[in-house]
Each structure stands twice: as structure tokens, then as C-alpha cells.
Protein backbone atom coordinates (compact mmCIF):
# COMPACT_ATOMS: atom_id res chain seq x y z
CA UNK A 1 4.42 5.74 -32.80
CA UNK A 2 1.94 4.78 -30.30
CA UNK A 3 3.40 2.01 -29.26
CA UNK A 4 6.57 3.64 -28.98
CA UNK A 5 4.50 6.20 -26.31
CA UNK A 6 3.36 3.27 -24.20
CA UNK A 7 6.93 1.38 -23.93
CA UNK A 8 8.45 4.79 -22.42
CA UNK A 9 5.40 5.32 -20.44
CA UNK A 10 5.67 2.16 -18.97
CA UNK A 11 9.37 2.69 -18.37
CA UNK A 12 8.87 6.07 -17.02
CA UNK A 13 6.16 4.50 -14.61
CA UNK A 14 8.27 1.52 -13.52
CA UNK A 15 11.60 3.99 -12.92
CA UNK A 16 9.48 6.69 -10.52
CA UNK A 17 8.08 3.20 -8.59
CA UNK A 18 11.59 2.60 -8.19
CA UNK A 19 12.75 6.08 -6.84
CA UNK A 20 9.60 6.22 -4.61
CA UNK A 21 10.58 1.99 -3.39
CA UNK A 22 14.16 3.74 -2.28
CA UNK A 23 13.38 6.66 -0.77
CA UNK A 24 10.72 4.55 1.15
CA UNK A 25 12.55 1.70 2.17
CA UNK A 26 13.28 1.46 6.02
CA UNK A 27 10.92 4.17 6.92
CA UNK A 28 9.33 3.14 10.40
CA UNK A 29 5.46 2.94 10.67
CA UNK A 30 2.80 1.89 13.32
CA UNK A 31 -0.79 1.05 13.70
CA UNK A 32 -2.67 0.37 16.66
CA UNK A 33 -5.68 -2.26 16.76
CA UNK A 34 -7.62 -1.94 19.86
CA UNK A 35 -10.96 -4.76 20.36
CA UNK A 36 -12.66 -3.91 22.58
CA UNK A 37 -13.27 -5.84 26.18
CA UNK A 38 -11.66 -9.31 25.62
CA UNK A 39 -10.25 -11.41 28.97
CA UNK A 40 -6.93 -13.02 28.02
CA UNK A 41 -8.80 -16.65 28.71
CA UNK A 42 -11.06 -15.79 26.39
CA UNK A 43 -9.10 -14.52 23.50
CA UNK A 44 -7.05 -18.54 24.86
CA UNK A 45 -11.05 -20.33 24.14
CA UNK A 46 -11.80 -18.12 20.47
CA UNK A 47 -10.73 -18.79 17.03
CA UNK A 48 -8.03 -16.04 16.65
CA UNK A 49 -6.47 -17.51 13.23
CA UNK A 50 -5.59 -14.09 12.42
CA UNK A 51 -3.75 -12.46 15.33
CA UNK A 52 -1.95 -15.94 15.94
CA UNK A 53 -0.56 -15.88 12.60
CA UNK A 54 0.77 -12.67 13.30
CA UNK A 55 2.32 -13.39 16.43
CA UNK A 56 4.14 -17.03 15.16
CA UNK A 57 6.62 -14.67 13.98
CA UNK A 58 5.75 -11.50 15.83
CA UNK A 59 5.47 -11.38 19.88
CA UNK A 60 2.13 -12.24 21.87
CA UNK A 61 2.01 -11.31 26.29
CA UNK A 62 -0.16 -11.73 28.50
CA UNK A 63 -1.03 -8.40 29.53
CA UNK A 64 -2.85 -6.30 32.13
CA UNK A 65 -5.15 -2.58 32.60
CA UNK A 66 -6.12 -0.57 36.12
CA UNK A 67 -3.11 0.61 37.19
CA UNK A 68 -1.54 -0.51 40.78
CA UNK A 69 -4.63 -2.37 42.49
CA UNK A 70 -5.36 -0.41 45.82
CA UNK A 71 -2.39 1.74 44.99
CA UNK A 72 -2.37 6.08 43.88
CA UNK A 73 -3.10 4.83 39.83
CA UNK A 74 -5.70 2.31 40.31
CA UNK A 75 -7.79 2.74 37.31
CA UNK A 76 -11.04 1.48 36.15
CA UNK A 77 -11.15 -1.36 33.91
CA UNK A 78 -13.10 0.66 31.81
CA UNK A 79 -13.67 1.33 28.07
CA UNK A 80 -12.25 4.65 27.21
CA UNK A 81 -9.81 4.84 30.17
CA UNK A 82 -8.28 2.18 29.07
CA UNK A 83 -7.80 3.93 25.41
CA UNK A 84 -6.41 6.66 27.08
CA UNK A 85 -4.22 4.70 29.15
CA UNK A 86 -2.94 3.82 25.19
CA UNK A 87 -2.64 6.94 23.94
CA UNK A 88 -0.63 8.19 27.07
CA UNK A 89 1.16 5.79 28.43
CA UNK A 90 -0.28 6.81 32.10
CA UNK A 91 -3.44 5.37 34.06
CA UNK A 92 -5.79 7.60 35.16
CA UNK A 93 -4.55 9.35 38.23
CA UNK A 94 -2.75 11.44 35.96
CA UNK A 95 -4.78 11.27 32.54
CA UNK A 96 -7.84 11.91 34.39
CA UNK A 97 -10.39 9.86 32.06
CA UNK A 98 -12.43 7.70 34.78
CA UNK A 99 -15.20 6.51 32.86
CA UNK A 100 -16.98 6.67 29.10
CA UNK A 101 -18.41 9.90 29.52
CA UNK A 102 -14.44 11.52 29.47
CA UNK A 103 -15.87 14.80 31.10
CA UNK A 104 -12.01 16.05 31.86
CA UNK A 105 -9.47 14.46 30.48
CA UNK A 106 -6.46 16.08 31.61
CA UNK A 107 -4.11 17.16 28.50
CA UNK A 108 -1.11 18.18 30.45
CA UNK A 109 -0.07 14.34 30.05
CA UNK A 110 -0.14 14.34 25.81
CA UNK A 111 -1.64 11.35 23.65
CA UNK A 112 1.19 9.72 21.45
CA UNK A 113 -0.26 11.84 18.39
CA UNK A 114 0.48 14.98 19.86
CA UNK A 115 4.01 13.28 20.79
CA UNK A 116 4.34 12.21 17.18
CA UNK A 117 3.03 15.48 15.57
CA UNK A 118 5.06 17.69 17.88
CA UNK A 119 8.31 15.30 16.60
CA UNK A 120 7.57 14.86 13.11
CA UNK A 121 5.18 17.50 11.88
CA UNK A 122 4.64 16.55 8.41
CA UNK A 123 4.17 13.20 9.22
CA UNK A 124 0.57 11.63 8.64
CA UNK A 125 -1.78 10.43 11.48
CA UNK A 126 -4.92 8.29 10.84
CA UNK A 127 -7.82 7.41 12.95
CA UNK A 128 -10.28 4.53 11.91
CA UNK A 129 -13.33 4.57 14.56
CA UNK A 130 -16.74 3.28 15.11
CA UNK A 131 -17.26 5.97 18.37
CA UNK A 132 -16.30 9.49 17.51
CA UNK A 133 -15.32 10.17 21.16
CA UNK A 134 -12.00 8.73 20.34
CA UNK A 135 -11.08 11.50 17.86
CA UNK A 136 -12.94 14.79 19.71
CA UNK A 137 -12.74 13.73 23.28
CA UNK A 138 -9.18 11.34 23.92
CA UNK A 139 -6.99 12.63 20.79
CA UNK A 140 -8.80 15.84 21.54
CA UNK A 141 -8.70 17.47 17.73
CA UNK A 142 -8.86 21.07 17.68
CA UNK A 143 -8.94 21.77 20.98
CA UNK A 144 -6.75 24.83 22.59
CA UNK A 145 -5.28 22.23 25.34
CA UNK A 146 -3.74 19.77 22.78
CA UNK A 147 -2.41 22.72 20.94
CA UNK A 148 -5.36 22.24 18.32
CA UNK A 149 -3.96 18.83 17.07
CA UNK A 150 -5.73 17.63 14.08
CA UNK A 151 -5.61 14.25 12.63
CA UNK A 152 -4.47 13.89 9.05
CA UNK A 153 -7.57 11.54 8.07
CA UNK A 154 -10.49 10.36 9.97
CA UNK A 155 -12.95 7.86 9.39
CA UNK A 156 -15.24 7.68 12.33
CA UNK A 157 -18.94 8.47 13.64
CA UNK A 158 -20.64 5.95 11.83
CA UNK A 159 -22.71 4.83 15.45
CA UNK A 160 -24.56 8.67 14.27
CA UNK A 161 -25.51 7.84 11.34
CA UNK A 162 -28.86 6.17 12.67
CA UNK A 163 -30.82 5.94 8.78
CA UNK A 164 -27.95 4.23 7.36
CA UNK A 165 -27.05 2.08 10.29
CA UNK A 166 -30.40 1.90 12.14
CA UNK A 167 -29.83 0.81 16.30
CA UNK A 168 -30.86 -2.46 16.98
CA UNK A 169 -30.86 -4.03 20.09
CA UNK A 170 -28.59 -6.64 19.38
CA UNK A 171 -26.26 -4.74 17.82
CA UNK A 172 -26.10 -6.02 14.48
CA UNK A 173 -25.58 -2.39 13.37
CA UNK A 174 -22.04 -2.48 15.16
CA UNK A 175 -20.84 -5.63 13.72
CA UNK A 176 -21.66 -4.01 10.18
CA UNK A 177 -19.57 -0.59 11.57
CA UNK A 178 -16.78 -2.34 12.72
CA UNK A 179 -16.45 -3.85 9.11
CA UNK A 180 -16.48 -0.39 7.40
CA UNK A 181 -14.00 0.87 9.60
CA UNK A 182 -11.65 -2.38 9.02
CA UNK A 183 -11.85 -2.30 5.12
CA UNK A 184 -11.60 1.79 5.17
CA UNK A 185 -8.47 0.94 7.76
CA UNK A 186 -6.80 -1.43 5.11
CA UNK A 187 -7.80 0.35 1.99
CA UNK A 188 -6.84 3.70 3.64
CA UNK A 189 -3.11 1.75 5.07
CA UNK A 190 -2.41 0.55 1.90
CA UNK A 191 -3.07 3.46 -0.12
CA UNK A 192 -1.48 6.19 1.61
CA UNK A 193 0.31 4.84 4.62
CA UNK A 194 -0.19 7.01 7.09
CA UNK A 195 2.86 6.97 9.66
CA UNK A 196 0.91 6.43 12.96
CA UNK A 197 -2.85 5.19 12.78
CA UNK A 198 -5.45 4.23 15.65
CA UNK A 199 -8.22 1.35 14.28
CA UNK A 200 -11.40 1.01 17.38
CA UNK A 201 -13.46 -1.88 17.24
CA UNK A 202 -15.94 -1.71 19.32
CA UNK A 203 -18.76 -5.10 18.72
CA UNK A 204 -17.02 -7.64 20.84
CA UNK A 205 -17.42 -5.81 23.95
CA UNK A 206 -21.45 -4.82 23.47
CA UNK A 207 -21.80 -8.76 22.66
CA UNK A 208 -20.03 -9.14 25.72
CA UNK A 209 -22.49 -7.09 27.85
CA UNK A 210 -25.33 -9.00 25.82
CA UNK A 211 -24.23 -12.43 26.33
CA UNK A 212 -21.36 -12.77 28.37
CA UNK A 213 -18.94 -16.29 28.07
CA UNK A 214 -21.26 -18.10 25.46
CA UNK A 215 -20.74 -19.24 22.07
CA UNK A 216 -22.28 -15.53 20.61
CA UNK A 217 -19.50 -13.66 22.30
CA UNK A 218 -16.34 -16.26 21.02
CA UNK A 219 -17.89 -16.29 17.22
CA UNK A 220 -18.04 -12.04 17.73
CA UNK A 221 -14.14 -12.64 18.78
CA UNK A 222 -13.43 -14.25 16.32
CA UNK A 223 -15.36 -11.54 13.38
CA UNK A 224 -13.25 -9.17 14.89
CA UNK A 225 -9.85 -11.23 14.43
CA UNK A 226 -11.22 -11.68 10.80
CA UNK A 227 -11.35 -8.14 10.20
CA UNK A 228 -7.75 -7.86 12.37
CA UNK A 229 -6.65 -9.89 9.73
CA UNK A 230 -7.93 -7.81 6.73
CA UNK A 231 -5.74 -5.11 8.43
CA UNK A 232 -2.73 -6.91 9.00
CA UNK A 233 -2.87 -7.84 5.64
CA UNK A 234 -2.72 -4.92 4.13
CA UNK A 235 0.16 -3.84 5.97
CA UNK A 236 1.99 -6.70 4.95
CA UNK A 237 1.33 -6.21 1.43
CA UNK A 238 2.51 -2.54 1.54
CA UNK A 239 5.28 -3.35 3.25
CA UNK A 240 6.13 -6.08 0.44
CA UNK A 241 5.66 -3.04 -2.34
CA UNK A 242 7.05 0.07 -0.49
CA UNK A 243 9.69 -1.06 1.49
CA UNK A 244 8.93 0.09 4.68
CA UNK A 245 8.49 -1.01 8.37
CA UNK A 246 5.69 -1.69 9.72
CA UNK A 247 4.35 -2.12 13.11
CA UNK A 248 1.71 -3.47 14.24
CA UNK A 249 -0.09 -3.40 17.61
CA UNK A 250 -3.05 -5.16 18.73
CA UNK A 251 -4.80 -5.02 22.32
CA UNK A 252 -7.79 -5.22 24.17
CA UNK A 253 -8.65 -1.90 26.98
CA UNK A 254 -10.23 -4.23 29.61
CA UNK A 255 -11.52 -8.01 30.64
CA UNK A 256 -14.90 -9.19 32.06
CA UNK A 257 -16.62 -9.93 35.29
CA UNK A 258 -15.55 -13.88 36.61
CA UNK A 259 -19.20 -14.44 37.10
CA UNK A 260 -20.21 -14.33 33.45
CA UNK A 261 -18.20 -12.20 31.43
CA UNK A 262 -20.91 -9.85 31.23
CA UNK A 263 -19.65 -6.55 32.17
CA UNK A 264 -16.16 -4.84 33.87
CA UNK A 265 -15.35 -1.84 35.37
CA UNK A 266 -13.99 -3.19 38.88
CA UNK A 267 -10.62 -4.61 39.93
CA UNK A 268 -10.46 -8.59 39.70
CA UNK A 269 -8.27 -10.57 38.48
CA UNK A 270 -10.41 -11.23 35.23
CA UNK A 271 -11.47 -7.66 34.55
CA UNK A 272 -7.36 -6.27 34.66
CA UNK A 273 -6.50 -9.23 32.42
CA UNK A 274 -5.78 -8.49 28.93
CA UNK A 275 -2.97 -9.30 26.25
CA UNK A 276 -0.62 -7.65 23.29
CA UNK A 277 0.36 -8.90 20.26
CA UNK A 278 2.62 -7.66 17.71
CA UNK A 279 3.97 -8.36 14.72
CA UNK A 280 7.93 -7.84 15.03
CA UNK A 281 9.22 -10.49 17.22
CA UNK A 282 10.28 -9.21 20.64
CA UNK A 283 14.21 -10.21 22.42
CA UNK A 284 14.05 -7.93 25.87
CA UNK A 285 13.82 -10.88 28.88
CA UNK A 286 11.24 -8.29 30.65
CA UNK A 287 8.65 -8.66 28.06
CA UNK A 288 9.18 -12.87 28.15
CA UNK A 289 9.44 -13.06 31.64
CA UNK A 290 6.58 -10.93 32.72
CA UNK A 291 2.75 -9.58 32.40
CA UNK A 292 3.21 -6.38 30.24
CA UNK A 293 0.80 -3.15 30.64
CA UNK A 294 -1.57 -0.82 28.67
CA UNK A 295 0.76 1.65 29.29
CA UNK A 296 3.95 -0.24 27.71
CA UNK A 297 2.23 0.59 24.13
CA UNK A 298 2.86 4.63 24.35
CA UNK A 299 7.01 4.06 24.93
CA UNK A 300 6.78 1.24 22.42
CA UNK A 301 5.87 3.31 19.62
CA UNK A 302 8.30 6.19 20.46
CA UNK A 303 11.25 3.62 20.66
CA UNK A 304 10.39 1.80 17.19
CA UNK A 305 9.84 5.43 15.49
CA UNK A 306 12.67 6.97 17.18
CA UNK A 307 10.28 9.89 18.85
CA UNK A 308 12.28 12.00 21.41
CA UNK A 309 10.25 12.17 24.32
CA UNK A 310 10.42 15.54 25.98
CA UNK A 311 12.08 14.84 29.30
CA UNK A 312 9.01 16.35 31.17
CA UNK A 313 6.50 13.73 29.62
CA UNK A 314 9.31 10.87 30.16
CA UNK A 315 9.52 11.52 33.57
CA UNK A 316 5.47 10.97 34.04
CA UNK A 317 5.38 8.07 31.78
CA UNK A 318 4.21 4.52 33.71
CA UNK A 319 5.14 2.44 30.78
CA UNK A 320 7.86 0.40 29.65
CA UNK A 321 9.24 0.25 26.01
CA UNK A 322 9.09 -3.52 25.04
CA UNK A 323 11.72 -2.92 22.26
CA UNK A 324 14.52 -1.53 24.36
CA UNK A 325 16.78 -2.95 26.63
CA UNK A 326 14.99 -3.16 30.34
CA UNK A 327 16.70 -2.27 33.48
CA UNK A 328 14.41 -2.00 36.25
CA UNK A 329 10.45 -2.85 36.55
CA UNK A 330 8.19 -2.65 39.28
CA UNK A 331 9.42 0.84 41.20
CA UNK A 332 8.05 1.20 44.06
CA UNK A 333 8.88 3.21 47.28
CA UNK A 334 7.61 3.66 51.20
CA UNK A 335 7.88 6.78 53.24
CA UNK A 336 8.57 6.59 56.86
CA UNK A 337 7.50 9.01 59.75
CA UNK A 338 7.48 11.30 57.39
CA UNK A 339 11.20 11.50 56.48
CA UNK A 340 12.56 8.14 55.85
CA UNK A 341 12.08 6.84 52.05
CA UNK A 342 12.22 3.38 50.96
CA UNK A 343 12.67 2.56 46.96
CA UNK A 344 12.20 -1.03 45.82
CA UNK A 345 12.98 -2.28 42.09
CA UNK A 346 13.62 -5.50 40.02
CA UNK A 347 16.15 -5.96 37.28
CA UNK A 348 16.70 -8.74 34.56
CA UNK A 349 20.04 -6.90 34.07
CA UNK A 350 22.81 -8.94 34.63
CA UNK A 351 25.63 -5.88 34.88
CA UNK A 352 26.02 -3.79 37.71
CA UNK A 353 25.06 -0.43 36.15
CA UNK A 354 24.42 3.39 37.53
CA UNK A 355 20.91 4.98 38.33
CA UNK A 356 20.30 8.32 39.03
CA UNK A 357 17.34 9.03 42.01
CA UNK A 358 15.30 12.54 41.67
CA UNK A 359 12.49 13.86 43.58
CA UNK A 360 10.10 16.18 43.16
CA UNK A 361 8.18 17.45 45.98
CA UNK A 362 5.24 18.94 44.06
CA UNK A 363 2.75 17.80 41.10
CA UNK A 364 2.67 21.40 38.71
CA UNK A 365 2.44 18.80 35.93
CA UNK A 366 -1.25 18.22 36.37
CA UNK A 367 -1.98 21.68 35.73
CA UNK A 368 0.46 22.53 32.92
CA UNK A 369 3.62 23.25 34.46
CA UNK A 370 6.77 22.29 35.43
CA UNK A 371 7.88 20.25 38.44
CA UNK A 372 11.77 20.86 39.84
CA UNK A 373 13.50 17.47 40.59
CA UNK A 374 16.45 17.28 42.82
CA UNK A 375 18.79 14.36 42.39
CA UNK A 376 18.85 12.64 45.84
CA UNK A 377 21.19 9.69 45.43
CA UNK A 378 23.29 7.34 43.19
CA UNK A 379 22.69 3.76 43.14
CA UNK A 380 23.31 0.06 41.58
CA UNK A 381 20.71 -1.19 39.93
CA UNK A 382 21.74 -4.93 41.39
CA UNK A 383 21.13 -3.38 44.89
CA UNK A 384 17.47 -3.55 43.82
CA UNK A 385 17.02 -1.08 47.11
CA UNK A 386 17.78 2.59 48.30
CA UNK A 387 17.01 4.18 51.42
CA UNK A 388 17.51 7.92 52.12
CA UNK A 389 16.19 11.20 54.35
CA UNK A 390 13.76 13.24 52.66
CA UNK A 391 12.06 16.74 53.65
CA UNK A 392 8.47 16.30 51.45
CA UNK A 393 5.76 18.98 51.05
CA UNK A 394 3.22 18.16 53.40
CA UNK A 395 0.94 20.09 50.65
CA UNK A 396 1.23 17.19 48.38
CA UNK A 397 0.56 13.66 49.92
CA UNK A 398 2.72 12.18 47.49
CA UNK A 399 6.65 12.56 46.65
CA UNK A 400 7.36 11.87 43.11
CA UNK A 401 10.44 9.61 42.08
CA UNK A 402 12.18 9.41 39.23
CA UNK A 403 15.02 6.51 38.49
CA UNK A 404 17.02 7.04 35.33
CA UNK A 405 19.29 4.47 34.37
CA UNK A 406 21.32 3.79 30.82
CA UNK A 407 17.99 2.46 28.79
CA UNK A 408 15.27 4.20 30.57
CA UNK A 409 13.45 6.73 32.97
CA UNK A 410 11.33 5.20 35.31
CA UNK A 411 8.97 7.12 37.86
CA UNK A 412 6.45 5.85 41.00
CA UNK A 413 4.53 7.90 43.46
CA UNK A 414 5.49 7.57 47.07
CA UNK A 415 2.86 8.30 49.39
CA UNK A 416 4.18 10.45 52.67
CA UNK A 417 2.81 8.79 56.05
């Protein structure tokens, strides 16, 4: 009789894995990897076994952070504005996080959780962080001006715990965080899945400020791509069991000084040089053919998870989606004695296609509400140029332009002279 009990156990067990393998199968899931402060030519010089396994059948760019150098969204190359950057899919003229103490960040422009959440409420969201900051300051949990978003699990703080991981001023206590929050990231990913997660590592950067372009910073590189790794494997191996899709984004928020490597924060070449990889192999020509963006990420995600952007965030998004078709890149525009405006684009489009111009005169966004936007103009994308009279609000020093073609909205500040 016993044995009778354990046969239709077993069979019970093995037919509900089945039912939960079907109704699983295809469902769309993402995690984020951000390591923190490493140049693309150093990621090139460090053992990165990990993320290059990833990427030989995945995607890997050369990337960049800071916004338009000189331009309306230069943004420092900076720790958490570069996360935020991430999680918005705007640099920090609109965001408004300028440096690690994040004293205002400005909520109007939403992080891709609140996106997500607002999309797919009973969805699950996951952080996995060694600074607390990222949860209570950028995701902004429980706060009235993110609608009192809270993540779904959290494992994070650990830098307060000072008895169990007592400061050191080498930072040996961060290299032993960033491996609890790795193995709680994979354990946690494989266990319960959740449907959009954020892992923060932070100890390649604080080596970085230590000891700059030396042997100690490429061996912290290439701990972190170890613990990468870990992640990615756990993905993989859920993926294998549940049937769903998973994908998986890694980055860096900012490169080094060309001195020494030391520290960042300014706007060389060096310090605004970064990279992507990811894990499903990439076909658009934009993201072959050219140096993708921080800001690309926020798009990404909504594209591979089918999120519907609300038009009112699309329209202030500065990233491209790197799984979509591209039409245009690199928007830009000039105003002329105060009348005359100028719009520039490029296209790897081959078609002659349709885009739609609008303007908006005024910038209600940053403080909650809504700006109007007046279509101005129809053009060809293959004309690459458009040239029109405008009347802008000498209030604002800026006319905002919106270009919506067939596969996506694009937008770019023009300042009025």
C-alpha cells in the first residue's frame, strides 16, 4: 500500500510540474546586472569569461553615459545618475539625480518598475543591492511621488550592517557583499522568478578609486564577472526547467579618469565610455553599426516584455529600444532668430517612410503635468532634414520636439536663440 502512495505521488508531482512547465512557457522575463565603474578598454584588458560567454550567442556594444557632451542633458558620469539614467531611460536634465547624494530626484519621469507595476500589477519585481539608496532613494519605495511603489522582494543594506561586515579600508567588506547579493540574486531568480529584477554590484568601482588601472582593479573585474556568471547561470537553468524567456542585461553606469583610472565624474572620452551585453542575440543595424546608450536599456525592457508606454513618458524618453526596428537616431534641431527651426536625423532605414513632427512650447512634465504638442509638419525619414517657422515661448529656453515614425517616438530639446 505504501508503495502504491508513493508511485501516485510521484505521478501527481510530475503531472502539476507539467501544467506549471505550460502555463509558463514563453512568459517574458528580465534582469538587470549593473558593475559598477568599468571603462569599455578595461572590461577589453580583464578576464570576463563569464559575460563573454554570454554574449557569443547573445549581443555585446560598445556603449556610452552623460548625455549630449556640452549639450541641455549633459550628465555626470557619475554613480547613481547613471542608475537612474537605467531605470528611466532619461539623463539627468530631466531625472534630476546629479550626484550620489540623490537629494531630488525628480519622479515625474517614472523608473521602469513603476512602468512595469503600473502595466502588469501582479507581476513580481526584485531588487538585489549592496547600497540601499537604490531601493529608497532611485526606485523610490513607498514614497507618495512614485505612487508608493513597493518592490516585491528586496535584498539590500548589507554596507549597514557594520558588526557583521565590519568597514575596512580596503574594502574587503564589499567584495564579501557583493557575493551575498549575487548568490541571494541566483538563489532568489531561480526559485521564484521574479518578472523584472535589478542586481548592484558595487566593489569594482571602490577598487577603482583605490587603485586605479593596475592588476588589483582587473582581478576585482574579473570577481565580479564570476559572480555575473553565478547569475546568468541561474537564469539559464530556470529557463531550461520552466520554460520561459529570459533576459538578461548587463552594464556598467560610468568609466574612469585617462590619467589613472582612478576616479570619474567629468566628461572625457574615457569617463562616458561604457558597454552592454545581453544575452539574446541582437538583428537591428542601429545597435551593430553604432555606440548604444544608458538610456537604450529602459525601452529595451518595455519592447521585450511588451510594456505599453504611456504616450506622455514615450514622448520624454532619450533611449532607443535595441530590439525593435530603428528608424531615426541622433535628433537633433537648431533654432534661428528666434523663429526658424532646423531638425537633423540619421536613418539605417532603407524605405522612404512617414514621420510625424510635434512641438511643445512648454516643460509641465517636470512638475507633474501635461505638456500640449502641436503637430508642425510631415516628413520622409530619407530627407534626414526639416526646416519650418515656429512661434516658441520665450518663458522656456527650450522647444521640445517630438518625431514619431512607424517603430518609434523620438524627442530632442531645441534650444531658442
Amino acid at each position: 500500500m505504501k508503495k502504491v502512495i508513493v508511485v501516485s505521488v510521484v505521478f501527481i508531482s510530475i503531472a502539476l510540474h507539467a501544467q506549471e512547465m505550460v502555463k509558463k512557457q514563453g512568459v517574458k522575463k528580465v534582469v538587470m546586472i549593473l558593475v559598477d565603474g568599468i571603462a569599455t578598454d578595461q572590461f577589453y584588458k580583464a578576464n570576463t569569461s563569464s559575460i563573454d560567454a554570454m554574449t557569443k550567442t547573445g549581443a555585446f556594444s560598445e556603449a556610452y553615459v552623460g548625455g549630449i557632451k556640452g549639450g541641455y542633458s549633459e550628465t555626470p558620469t557619475i554613480s547613481a545618475v547613471g542608475y537612474n539614467s537605467m531605470l528611466t531611460g532619461t539623463w539627468s536634465n530631466k531625472h534630476n539625480v546629479l550626484d550620489n547624494a540623490i537629494g531630488a530626484p525628480n519622479y515625474n519621469y517614472p523608473t521602469i518598475f513603476r512602468v512595469f507595476k503600473d502595466a502588469y500589477p501582479n507581476k513580481t519585481t526584485a531588487i538585489y543591492s549592496s547600497w540601499l539608496d537604490n531601493r529608497t532613494k532611485l526606485v523610490g519605495e513607498g514614497l507618495p511621488q512614485t505612487n508608493n511603489i513597493k518592490m516585491d522582494y528586496h535584498f539590500d543594506g548589507l554596507e549597514l550592517d557594520t558588526e557583521k561586515y565590519p568597514h575596512d579600508s580596503v574594502k574587503k567588506y564589499l567584495k564579501r557583499i557583493d557575493a551575498e547579493v549575487a548568490r541571494e540574486a541566483a538563489n532568489n531568480i531561480y526559485e521564484t522568478g521574479p518578472d523584472l529584477s535589478w542586481v548592484y554590484l558595487e566593489h569594482s568601482d571602490d577598487m577603482g578609486h583605490l587603485y586605479g588601472d593596475s592588476q588589483e582593479f582587473y582581478s576585482t573585474v574579473a570577481y565580479e564577472d564570476a559572480l555575473i556568471g553565478l547569475i546568468a547561470d541561474a537564469v539559464k537553468l530556470r529557463e531550461k526547467e520552466t520554460g520561459e524567456e529570459w533576459l538578461v542585461i548587463v552594464t556598467t553606469d560610468h568609466g574612469r579618469m585617462p590619467t589613472d583610472g582612478k576616479h570619474h565624474g567629468w566628461q572625457s572620452y574615457r569617463e562616458r565610455s561604457t558597454w552592454v551585453a545581453l544575452n539574446k542575440p541582437i538583428t537591428n543595424d542601429y545597435f551593430k553599426n553604432n555606440k548604444v546608450a544608458i538610456v537604450d536599456i529602459f525601452p529595451t525592457i518595455c519592447d521585450f516584455m511588451d510594456i505599453q508606454i504611456p504616450i506622455e513618458t514615450a514622448y520624454e524618453l532619450d533611449g532607443i529600444s535595441l530590439t525593435q526596428k530603428v528608424d531615426i537616431y541622433d535628433l537633433e534641431g537648431f533654432c534661428f532668430n528666434e523663429k526658424y527651426l532646423k531638425l537633423k536625423w540619421l536613418t539605417v532605414a532603407k524605405e522612404t517612410e512617414k514621420a510625424k513632427i510635434f512641438v511643445s512650447y512648454t516643460n509641465y512634465k517636470k512638475e507633474g503635468k501635461k505638456d500640449t504638442y502641436t503637430l508642425i509638419g510631415e516628413t520622409d525619414i530619407q530627407d534626414k532634414e526639416f526646416n519650418i517657422k515656429v512661434k516658441p515661448n520665450k518663458a522656456f529656453k527650450y522647444m521640445k520636439i517630438v518625431m514619431q515614425t512607424k517603430n518609434q517616438i523620438s524627442n530632442t530639446w531645441v534650444k531658442v536663440n
